[in-house]
C-alpha atoms as a PDB file:
ATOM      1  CA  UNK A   1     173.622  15.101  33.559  1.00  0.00           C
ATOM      2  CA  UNK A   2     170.546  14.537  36.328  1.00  0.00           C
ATOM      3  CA  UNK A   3     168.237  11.446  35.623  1.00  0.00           C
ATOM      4  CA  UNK A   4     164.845  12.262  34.790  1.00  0.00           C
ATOM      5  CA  UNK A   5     162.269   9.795  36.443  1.00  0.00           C
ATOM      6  CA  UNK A   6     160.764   7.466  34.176  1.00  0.00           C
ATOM      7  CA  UNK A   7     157.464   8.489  31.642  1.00  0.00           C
ATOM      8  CA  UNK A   8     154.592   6.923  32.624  1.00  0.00           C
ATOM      9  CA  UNK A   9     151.787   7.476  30.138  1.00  0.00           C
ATOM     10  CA  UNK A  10     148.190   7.210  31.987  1.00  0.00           C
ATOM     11  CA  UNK A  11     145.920   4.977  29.778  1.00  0.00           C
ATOM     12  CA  UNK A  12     142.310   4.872  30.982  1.00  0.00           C
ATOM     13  CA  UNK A  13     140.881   1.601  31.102  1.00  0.00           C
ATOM     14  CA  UNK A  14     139.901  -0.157  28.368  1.00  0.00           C
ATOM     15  CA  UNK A  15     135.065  -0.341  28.298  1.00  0.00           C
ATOM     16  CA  UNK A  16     134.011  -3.202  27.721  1.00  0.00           C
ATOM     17  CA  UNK A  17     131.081  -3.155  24.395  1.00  0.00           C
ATOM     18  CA  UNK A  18     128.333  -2.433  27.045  1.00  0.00           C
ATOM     19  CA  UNK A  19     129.639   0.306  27.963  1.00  0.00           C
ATOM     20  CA  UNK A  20     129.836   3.733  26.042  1.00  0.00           C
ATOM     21  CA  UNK A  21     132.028   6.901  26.656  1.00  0.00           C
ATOM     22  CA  UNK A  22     130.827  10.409  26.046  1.00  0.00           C
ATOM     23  CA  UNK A  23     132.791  13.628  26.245  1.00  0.00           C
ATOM     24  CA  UNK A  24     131.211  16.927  26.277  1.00  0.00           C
ATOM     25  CA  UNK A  25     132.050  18.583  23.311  1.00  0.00           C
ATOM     26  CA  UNK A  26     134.601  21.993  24.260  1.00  0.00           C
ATOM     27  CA  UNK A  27     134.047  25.502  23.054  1.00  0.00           C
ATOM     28  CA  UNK A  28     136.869  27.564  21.167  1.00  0.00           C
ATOM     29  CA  UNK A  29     137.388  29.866  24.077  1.00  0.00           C
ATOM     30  CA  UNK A  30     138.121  26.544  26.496  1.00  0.00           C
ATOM     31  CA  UNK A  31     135.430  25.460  28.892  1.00  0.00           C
ATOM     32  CA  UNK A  32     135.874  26.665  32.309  1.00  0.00           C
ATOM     33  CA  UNK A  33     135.702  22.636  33.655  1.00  0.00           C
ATOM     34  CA  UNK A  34     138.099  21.879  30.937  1.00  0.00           C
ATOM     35  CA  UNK A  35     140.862  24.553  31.930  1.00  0.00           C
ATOM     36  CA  UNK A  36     140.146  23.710  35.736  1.00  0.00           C
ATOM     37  CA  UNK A  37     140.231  20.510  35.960  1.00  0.00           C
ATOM     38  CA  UNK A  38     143.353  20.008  33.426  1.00  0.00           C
ATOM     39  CA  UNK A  39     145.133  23.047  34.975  1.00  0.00           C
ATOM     40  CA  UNK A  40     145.800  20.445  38.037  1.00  0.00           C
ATOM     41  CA  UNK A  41     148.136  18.374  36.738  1.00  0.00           C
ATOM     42  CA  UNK A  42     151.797  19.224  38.236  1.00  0.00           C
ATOM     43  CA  UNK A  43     155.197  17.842  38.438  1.00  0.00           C
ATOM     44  CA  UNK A  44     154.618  15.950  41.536  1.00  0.00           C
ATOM     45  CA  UNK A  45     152.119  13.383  40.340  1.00  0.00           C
ATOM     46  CA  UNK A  46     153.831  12.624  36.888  1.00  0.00           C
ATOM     47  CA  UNK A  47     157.671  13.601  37.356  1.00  0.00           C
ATOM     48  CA  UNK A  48     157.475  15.943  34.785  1.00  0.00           C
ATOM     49  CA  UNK A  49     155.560  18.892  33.793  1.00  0.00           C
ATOM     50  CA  UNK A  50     153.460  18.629  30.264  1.00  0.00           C
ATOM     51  CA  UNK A  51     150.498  20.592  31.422  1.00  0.00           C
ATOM     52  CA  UNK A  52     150.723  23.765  32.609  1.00  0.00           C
ATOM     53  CA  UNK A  53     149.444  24.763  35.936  1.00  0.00           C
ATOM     54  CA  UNK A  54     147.090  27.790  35.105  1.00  0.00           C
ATOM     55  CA  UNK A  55     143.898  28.968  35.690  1.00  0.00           C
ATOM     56  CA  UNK A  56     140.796  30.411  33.564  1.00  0.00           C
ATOM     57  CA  UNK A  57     142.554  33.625  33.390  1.00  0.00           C
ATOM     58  CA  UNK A  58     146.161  32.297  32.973  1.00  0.00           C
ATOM     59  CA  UNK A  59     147.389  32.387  36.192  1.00  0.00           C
ATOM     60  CA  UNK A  60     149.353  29.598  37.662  1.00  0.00           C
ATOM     61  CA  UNK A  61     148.111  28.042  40.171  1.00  0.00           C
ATOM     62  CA  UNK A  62     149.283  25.393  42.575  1.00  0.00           C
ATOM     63  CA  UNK A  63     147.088  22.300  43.196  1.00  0.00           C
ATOM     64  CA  UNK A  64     148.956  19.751  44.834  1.00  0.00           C
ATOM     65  CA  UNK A  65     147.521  16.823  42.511  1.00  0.00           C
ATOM     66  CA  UNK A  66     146.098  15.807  39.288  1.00  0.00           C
ATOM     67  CA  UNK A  67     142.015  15.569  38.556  1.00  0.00           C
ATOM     68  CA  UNK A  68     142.275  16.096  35.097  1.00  0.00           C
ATOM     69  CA  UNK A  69     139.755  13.262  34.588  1.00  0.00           C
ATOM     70  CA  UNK A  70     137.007  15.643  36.428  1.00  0.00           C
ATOM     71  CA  UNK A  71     136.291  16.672  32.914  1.00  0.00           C
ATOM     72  CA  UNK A  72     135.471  13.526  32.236  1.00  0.00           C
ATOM     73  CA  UNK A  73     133.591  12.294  35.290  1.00  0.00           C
ATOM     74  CA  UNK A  74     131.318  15.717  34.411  1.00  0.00           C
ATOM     75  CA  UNK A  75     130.271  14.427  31.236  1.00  0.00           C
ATOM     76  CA  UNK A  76     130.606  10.228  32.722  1.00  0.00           C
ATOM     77  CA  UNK A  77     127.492  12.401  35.173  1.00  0.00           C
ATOM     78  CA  UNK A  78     125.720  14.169  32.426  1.00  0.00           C
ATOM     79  CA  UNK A  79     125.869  11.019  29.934  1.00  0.00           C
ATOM     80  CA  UNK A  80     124.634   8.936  33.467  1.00  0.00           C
ATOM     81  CA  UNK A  81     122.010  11.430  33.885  1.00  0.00           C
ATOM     82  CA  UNK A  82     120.694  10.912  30.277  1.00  0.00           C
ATOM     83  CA  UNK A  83     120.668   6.905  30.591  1.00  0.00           C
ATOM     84  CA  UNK A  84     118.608   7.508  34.099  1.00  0.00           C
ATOM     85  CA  UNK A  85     116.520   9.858  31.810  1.00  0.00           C
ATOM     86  CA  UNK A  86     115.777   7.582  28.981  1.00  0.00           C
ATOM     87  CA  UNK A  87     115.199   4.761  31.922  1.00  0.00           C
ATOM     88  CA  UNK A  88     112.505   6.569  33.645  1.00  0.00           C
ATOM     89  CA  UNK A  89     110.889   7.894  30.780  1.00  0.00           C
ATOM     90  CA  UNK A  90     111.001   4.104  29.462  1.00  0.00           C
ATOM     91  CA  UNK A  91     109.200   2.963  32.757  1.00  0.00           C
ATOM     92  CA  UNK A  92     107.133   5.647  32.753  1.00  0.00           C
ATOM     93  CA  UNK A  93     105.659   4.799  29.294  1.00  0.00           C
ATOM     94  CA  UNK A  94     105.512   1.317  30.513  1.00  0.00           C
ATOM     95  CA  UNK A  95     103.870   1.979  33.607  1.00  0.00           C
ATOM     96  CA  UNK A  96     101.199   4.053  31.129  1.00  0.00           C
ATOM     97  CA  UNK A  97     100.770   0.840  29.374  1.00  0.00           C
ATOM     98  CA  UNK A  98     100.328  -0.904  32.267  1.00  0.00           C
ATOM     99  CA  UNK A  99      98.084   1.369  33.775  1.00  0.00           C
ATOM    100  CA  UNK A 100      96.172   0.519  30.531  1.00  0.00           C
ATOM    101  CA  UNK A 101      95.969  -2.570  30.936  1.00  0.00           C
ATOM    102  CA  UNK A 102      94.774  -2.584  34.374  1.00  0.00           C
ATOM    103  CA  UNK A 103      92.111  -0.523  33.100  1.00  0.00           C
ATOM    104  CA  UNK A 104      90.584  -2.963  30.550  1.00  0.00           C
ATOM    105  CA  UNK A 105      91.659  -5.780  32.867  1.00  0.00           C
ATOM    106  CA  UNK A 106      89.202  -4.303  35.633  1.00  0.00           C
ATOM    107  CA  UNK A 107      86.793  -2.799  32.790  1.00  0.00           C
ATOM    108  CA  UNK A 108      86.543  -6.825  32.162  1.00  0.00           C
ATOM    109  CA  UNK A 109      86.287  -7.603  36.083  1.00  0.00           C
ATOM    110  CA  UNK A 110      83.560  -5.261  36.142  1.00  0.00           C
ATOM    111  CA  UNK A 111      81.808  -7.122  32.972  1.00  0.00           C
ATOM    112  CA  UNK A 112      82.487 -10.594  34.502  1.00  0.00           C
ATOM    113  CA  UNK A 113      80.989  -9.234  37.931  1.00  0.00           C
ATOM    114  CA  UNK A 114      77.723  -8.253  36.121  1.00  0.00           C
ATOM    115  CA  UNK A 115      77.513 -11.301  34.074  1.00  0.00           C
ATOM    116  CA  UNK A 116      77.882 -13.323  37.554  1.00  0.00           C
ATOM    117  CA  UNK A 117      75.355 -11.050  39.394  1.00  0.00           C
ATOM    118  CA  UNK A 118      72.930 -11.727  36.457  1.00  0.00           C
ATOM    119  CA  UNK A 119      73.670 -15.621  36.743  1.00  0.00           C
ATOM    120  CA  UNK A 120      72.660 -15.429  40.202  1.00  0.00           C
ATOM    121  CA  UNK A 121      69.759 -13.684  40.061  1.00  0.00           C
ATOM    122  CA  UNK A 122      68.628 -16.039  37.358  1.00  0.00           C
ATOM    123  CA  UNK A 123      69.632 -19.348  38.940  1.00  0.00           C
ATOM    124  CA  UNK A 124      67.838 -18.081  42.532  1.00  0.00           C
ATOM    125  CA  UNK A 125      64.341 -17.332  39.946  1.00  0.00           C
ATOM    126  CA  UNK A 126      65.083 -21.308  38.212  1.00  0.00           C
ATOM    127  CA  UNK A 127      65.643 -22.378  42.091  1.00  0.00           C
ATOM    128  CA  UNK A 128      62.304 -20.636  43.569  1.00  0.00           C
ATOM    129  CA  UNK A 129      60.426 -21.792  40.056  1.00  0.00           C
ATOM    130  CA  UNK A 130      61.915 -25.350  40.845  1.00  0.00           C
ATOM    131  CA  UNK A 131      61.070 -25.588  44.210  1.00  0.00           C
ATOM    132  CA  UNK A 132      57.494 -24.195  43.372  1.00  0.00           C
ATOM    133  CA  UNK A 133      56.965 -27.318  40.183  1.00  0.00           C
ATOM    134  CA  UNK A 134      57.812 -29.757  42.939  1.00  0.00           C
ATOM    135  CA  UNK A 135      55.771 -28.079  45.313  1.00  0.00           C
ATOM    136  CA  UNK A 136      52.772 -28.233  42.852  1.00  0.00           C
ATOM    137  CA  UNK A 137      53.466 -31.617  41.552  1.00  0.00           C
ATOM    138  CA  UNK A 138      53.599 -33.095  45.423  1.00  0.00           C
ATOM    139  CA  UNK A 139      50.609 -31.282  45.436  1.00  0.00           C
ATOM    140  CA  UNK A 140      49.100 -32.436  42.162  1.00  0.00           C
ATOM    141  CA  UNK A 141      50.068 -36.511  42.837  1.00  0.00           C
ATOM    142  CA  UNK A 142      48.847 -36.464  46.549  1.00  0.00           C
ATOM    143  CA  UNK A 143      44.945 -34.440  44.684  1.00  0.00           C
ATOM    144  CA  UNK A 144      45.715 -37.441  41.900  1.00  0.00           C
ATOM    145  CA  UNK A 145      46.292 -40.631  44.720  1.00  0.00           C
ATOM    146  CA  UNK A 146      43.227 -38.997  46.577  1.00  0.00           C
ATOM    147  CA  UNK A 147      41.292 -38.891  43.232  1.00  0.00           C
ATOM    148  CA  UNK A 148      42.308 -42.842  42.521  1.00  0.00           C
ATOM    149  CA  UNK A 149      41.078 -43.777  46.875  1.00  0.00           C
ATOM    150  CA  UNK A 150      37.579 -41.745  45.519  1.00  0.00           C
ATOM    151  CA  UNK A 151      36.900 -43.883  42.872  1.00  0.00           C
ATOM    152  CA  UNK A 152      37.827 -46.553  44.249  1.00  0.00           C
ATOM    153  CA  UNK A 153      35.777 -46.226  46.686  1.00  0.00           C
ATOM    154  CA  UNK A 154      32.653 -45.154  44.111  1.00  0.00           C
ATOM    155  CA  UNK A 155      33.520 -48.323  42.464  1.00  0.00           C
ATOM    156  CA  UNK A 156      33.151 -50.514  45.680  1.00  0.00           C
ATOM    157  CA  UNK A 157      29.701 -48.644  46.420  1.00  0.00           C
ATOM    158  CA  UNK A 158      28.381 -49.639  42.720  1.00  0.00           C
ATOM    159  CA  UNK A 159      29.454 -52.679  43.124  1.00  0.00           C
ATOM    160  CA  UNK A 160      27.846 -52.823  46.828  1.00  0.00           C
ATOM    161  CA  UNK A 161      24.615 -51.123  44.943  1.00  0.00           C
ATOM    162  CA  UNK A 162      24.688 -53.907  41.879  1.00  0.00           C
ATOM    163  CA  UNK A 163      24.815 -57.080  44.397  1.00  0.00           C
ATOM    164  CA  UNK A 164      22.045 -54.860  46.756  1.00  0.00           C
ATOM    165  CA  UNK A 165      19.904 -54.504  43.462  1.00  0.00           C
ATOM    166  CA  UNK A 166      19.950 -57.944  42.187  1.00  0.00           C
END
């Protein structure tokens, strides 16, 4: 009786909860990825033959090593590809909302700048009208200290005319 080599059952590796597994759903008639990739598997790689070595059409066909897991990696792309989807259209709706908010954040930029500009205009009017009051009030105290020398004077000259007059 020959020995047979030992079974060795492939077990894929255990996902951790992250992680999520999708397999593309097959059609009655076998999917064309499905028969091609599984129809790979040959004696060599497990010792044994449990999956036969045929094409689409039913043809064996020799493929020197198994890549049954193709099937899998198509749909590991195609579930990858829906994740990088759902990302971009995430970011993209965020980067809408943030465009958003740059808007009103500049619409209130804008609003500030105005309000300043006003400010300034205002404060260089209360600066001119300030500088104008001081203007007229140095004006109005030297008129007034003038004014005070005057009569002081008038007063010396009635007094002058009093003592002439008497």
């Amino acid at each position: 009786m020959e020995k047979q080599k030992p079974f060795k059952l492939f077990v894929p590796p255990r996902l951790s909860s992250s992680q999520v597994s999708a397999v593309k759903p097959q059609t009655l008639g076998g999917d064309y990825n499905f028969s091609k990739t599984s129809s790979k598997c040959t004696k060599d790689d497990f010792g044994f033959s449990f999956i036969p070595n045929l094409s689409k059409n039913g043809e064996n066909i020799d493929s020197g090593s198994c890549h049954y897991q193709e099937g899998l990696k198509d749909s590991d792309f195609e579930f990858e590809n829906e994740k990088v989807s759902l990302k971009l259209e995430e970011e993209s709706e965020e980067n809408k909302d943030l465009i958003k908010e740059n808007n009103a954040t500049r619409h209130l930029c804008d609003l500030f700048k105005e309000t300043c500009a006003r400010a300034t205009e205002k404060t260089k009017k209360y600066e001119y009208e300030r500088d104008e009051t001081r203007q007229l009030y140095v004006d109005l105290n030297s008129n007034m200290e003038k004014m005070v020398i005057a009569f002081e004077e008038l007063r010396v000259q009635a007094e002058n005319s009093r003592l002439e007059t008497h």
